[in-house]
Protein backbone atom coordinates (compact mmCIF):
# COMPACT_ATOMS: atom_id res chain seq x y z
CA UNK A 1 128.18 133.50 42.77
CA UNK A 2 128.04 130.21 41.11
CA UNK A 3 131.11 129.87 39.47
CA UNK A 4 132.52 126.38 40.67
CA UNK A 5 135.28 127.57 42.53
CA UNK A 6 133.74 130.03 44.91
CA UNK A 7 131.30 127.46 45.31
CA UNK A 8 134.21 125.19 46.10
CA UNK A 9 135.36 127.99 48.82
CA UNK A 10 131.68 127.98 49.98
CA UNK A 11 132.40 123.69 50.49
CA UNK A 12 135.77 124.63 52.19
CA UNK A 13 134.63 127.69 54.73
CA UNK A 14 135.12 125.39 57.53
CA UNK A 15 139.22 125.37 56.82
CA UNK A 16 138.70 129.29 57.14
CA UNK A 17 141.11 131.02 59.68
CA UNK A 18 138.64 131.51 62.78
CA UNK A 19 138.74 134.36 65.33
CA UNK A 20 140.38 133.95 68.31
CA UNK A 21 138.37 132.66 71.33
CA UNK A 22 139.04 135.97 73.27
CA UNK A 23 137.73 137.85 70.76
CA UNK A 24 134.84 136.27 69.89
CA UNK A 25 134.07 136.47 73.77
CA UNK A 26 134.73 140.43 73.93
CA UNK A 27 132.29 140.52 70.97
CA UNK A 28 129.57 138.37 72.89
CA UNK A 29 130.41 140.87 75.95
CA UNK A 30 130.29 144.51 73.98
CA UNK A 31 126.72 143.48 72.55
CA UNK A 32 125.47 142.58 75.83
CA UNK A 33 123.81 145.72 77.32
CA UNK A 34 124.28 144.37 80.83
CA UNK A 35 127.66 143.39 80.83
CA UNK A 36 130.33 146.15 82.69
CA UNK A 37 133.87 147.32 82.24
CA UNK A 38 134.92 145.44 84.46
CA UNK A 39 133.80 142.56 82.75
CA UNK A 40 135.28 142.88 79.99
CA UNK A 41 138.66 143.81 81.34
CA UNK A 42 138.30 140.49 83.19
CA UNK A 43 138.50 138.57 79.40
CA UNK A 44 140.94 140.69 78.07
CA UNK A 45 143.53 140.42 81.21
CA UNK A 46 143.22 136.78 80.45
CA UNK A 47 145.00 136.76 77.55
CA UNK A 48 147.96 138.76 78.59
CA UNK A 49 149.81 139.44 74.47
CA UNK A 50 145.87 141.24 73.59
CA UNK A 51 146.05 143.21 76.88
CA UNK A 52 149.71 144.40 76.70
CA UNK A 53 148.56 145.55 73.02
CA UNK A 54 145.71 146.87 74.15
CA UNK A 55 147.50 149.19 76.66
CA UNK A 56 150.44 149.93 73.70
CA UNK A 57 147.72 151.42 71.24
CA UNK A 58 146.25 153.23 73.76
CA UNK A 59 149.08 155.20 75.23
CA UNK A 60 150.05 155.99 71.59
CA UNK A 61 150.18 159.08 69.64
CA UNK A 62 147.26 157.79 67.49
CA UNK A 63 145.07 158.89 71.02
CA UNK A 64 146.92 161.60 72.56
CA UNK A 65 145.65 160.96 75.85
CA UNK A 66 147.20 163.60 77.83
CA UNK A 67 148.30 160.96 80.88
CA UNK A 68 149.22 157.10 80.77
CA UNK A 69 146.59 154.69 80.82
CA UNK A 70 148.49 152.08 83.22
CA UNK A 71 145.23 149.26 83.37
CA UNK A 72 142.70 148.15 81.45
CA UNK A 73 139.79 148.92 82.59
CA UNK A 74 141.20 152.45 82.56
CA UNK A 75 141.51 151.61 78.39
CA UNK A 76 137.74 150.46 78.06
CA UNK A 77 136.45 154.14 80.28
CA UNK A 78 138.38 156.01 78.02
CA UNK A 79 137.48 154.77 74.67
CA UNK A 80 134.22 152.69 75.18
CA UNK A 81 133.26 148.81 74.64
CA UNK A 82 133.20 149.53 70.69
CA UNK A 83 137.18 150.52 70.03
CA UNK A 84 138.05 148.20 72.49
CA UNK A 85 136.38 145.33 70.50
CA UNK A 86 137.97 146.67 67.24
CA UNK A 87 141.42 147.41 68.07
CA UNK A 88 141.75 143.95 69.36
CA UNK A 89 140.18 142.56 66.45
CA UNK A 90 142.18 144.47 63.82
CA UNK A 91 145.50 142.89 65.94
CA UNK A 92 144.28 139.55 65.76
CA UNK A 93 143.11 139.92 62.41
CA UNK A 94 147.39 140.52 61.53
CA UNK A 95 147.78 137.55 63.34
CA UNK A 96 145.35 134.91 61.71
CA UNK A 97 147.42 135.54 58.29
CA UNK A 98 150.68 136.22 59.21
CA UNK A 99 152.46 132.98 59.13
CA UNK A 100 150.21 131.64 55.80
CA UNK A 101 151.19 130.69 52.66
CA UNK A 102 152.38 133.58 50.43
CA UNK A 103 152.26 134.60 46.50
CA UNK A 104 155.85 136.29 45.57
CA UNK A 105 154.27 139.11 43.51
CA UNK A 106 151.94 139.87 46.30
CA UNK A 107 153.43 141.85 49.26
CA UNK A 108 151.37 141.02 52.62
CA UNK A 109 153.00 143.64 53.97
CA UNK A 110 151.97 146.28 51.56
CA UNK A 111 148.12 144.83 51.90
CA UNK A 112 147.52 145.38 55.63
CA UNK A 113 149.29 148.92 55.47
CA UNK A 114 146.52 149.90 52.45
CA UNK A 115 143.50 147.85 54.73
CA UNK A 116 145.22 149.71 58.08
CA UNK A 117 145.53 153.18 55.42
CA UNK A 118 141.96 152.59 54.64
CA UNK A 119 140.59 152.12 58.37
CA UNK A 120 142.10 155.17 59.24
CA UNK A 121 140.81 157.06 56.23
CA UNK A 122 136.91 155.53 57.34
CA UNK A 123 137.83 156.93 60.55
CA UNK A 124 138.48 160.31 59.46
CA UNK A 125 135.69 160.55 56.64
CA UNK A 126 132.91 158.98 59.40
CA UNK A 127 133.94 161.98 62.21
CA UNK A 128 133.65 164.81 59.70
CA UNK A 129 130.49 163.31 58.49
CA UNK A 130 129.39 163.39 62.48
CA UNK A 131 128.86 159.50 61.90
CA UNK A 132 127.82 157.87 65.29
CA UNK A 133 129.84 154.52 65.06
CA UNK A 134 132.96 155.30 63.51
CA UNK A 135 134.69 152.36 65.14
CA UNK A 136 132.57 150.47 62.91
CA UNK A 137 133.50 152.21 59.81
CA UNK A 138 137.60 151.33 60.86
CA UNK A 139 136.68 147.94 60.79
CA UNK A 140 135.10 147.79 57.82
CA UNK A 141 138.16 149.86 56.25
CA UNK A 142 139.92 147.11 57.52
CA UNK A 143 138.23 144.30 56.24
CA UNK A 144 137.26 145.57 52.91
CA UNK A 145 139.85 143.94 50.67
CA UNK A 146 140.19 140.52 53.22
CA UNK A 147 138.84 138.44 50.22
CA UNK A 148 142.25 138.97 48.15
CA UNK A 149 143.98 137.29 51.04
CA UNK A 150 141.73 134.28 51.03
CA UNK A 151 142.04 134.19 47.53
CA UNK A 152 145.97 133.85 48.08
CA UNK A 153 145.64 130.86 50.42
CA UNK A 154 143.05 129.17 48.92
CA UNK A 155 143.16 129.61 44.95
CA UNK A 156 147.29 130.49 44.67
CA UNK A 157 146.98 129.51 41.38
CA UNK A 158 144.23 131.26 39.70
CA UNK A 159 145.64 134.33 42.47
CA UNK A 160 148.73 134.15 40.38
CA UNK A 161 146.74 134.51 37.15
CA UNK A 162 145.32 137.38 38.40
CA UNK A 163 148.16 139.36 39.89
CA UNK A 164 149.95 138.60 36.76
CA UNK A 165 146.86 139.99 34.80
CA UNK A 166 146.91 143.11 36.99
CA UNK A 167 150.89 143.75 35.81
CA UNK A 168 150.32 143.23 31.93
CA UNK A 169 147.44 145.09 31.57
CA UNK A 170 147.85 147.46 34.60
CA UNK A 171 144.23 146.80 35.68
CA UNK A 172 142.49 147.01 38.80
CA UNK A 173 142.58 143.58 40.87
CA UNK A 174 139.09 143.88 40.94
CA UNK A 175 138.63 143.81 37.19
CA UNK A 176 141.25 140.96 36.86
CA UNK A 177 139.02 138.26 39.14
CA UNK A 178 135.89 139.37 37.03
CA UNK A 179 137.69 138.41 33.76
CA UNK A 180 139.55 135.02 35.79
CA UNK A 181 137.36 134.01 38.25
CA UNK A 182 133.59 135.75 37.70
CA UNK A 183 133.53 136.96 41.02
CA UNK A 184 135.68 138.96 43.19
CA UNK A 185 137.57 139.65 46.19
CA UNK A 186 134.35 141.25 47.94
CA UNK A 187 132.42 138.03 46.95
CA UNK A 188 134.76 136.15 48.98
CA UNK A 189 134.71 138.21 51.49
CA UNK A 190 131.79 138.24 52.17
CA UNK A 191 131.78 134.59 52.82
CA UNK A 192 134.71 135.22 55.43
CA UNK A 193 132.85 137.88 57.24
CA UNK A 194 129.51 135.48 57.28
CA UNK A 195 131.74 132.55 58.47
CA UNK A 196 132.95 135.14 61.54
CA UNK A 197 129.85 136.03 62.25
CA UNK A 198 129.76 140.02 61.37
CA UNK A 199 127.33 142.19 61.47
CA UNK A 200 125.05 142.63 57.97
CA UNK A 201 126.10 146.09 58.20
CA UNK A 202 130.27 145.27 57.94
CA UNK A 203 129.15 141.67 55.50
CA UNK A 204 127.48 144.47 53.31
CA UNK A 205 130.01 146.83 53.22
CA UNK A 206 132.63 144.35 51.99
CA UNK A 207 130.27 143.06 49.65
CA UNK A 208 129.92 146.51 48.02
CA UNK A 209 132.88 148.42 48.49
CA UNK A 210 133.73 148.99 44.88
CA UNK A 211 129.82 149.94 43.99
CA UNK A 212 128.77 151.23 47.43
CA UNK A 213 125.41 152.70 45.62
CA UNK A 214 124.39 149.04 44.68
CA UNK A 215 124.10 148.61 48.87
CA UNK A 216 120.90 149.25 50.20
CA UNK A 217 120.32 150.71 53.78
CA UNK A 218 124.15 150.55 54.19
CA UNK A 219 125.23 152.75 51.11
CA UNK A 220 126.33 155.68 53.19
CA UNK A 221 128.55 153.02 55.17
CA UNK A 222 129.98 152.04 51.56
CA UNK A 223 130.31 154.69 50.07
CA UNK A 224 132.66 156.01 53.11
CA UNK A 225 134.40 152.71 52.58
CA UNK A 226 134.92 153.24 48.90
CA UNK A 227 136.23 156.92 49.37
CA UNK A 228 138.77 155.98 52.11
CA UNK A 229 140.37 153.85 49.69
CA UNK A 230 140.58 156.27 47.06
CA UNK A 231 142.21 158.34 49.70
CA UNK A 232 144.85 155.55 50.46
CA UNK A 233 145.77 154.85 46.77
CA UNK A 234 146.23 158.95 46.07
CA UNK A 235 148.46 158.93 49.04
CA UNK A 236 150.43 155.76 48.18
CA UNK A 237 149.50 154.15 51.37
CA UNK A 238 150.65 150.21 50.71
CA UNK A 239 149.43 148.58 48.20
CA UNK A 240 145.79 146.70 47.20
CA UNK A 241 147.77 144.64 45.05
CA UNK A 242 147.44 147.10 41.59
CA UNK A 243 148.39 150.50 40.98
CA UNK A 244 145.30 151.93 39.41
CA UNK A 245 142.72 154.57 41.22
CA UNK A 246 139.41 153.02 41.23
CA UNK A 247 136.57 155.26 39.36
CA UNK A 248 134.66 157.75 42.13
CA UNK A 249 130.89 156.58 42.18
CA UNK A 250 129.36 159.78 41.77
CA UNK A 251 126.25 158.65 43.51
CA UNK A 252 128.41 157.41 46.49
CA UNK A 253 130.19 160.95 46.35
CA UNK A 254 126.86 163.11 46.07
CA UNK A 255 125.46 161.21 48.96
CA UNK A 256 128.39 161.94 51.13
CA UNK A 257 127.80 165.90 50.48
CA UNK A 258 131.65 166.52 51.37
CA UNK A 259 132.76 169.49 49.82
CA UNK A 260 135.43 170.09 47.50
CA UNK A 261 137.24 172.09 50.14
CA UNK A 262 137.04 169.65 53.11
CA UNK A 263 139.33 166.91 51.19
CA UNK A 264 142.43 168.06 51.50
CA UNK A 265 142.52 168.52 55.31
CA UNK A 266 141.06 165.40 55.38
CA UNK A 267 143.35 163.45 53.03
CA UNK A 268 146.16 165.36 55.29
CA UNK A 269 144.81 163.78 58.37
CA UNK A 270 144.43 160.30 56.81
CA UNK A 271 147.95 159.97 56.69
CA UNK A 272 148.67 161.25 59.85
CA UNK A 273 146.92 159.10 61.08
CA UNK A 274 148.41 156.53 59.74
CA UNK A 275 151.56 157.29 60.60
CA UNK A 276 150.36 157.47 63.88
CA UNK A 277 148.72 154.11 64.71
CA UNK A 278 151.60 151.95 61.89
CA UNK A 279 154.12 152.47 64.58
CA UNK A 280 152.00 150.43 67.30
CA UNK A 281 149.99 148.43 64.61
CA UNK A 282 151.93 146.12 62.48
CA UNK A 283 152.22 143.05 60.19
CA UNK A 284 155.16 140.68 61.06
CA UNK A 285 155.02 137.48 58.78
């Protein structure tokens, strides 16, 4: 954490992207125990792109509501303040780095379908654990690798070094930025998530990702992070920007007390769900 250029990122977190205004107010709004539906859909019908996406995702095959959800309010009812928050913030999320500066050996594209891949996978993994927020854990799938892409727009020339690195040695990208830079992709992203204002819980997560048993009170939350993206790299699910598997943490996978017959439906219904929610979910650069 001291190497001069993250500290140099640290100087610079004001010229990170920012959430959107709307979201930041939905946020302020779901963690308000007296604020109502209708409250929220008042924000939300504001800003007329978030709430025709809104109604999009939730008429999709990813939900399988039996009948059409036709107004917003209708949407929060249905899937509660919590999914509301994150769908919207996984859209604008695409958005903030969609039009950025890019590295040619680094497909954008390919990253937010592994992050989306992952989500989905947290999803999955948090339900069959009988985890109470899994909209959280979807998030945090989400957000897990968002350090490589500030990386990109920030450092593109030690991010070349790396990706480069990653090719000739076919390394994880994680083990390229220790050997480059000293730090990695979850240092920086933690610095993103601190700037936004994230819970410790999600800032932790990131943080820990790739050694969810180094994370405290939020190793369970890590360690369902860190098997979700196994899950996405065995199923070829975009790309993290390297090829390799990352090593199970066996303390991460003994906590989780999955067994061995559970994985495959639930690898099956990772990318099923996937496929569901990439059709009404995407990246356009």
């Amino acid at each position: 954490m001291s190497q001069p250029d993250l500290n140099r990122i640290i100087a610079r977190v004001e010229d990170l992207p920012t959430l959107p205004r709307t979201v930041l107010r939905i946020t302020e709004l779901v963690n308000d125990p007296k604020s109502s539906a209708r409250d929220l859909a008042r924000v939300i019908t504001d800003d007329q792109v978030l709430a025709a996406r809104l109604l999009k995702l939730v008429n999709s095959s990813f939900y399988g509501f039996p009948q059409r959800i036709s107004t917003i309010t209708g949407a929060i009812v249905l899937l509660g303040f919590d999914a509301i928050r994150n769908l919207l913030l996984t859209t604008s999320v695409f958005d903030l780095f969609a039009n950025r500066k890019r590295i040619s050996e680094f497909s954008q594209e390919q990253f937010w379908d592994h992050s989306l891949g992952c989500a989905v996978g947290a999803k999955v993994l948090g339900s069959h654990l009988r985890y109470d927020k899994v909209e959280e854990l979807f998030v945090s799938g989400l957000l897990h690798d968002i350090g490589k892409i500030v990386e990109m727009i920030f450092m593109p020339e030690q991010f070349s070094k790396i990706t480069r690195l990653v090719q000739k040695e076919n390394i994880l990208m994680f083990s390229a930025e220790e050997q480059i830079l000293g730090y990695t992709h979850a240092d920086v992203g933690r610095l993103l998530a601190e700037k936004w204002n994230l819970p410790p819980k999600l800032i932790s997560v990131i943080l820990h990702h790739h050694r969810p048993s180094t994370a405290g009170r939020f190793a369970q939350e890590a360690a369902i992070i860190h098997l979700a993206d196994i899950f996405c790299r065995a199923l070829n699910i975009g790309s993290g920007g390297d090829n390799k598997i990352p090593q199970l943490d066996k303390i991460a996978w003994e906590s989780l007390k999955i067994k061995t017959e559970a994985l495959e439906p639930l690898i099956a219904k990772t990318k099923s769900g996937f496929d569901d929610i990439s059709l009404f979910i995407t990246y356009t650069p």
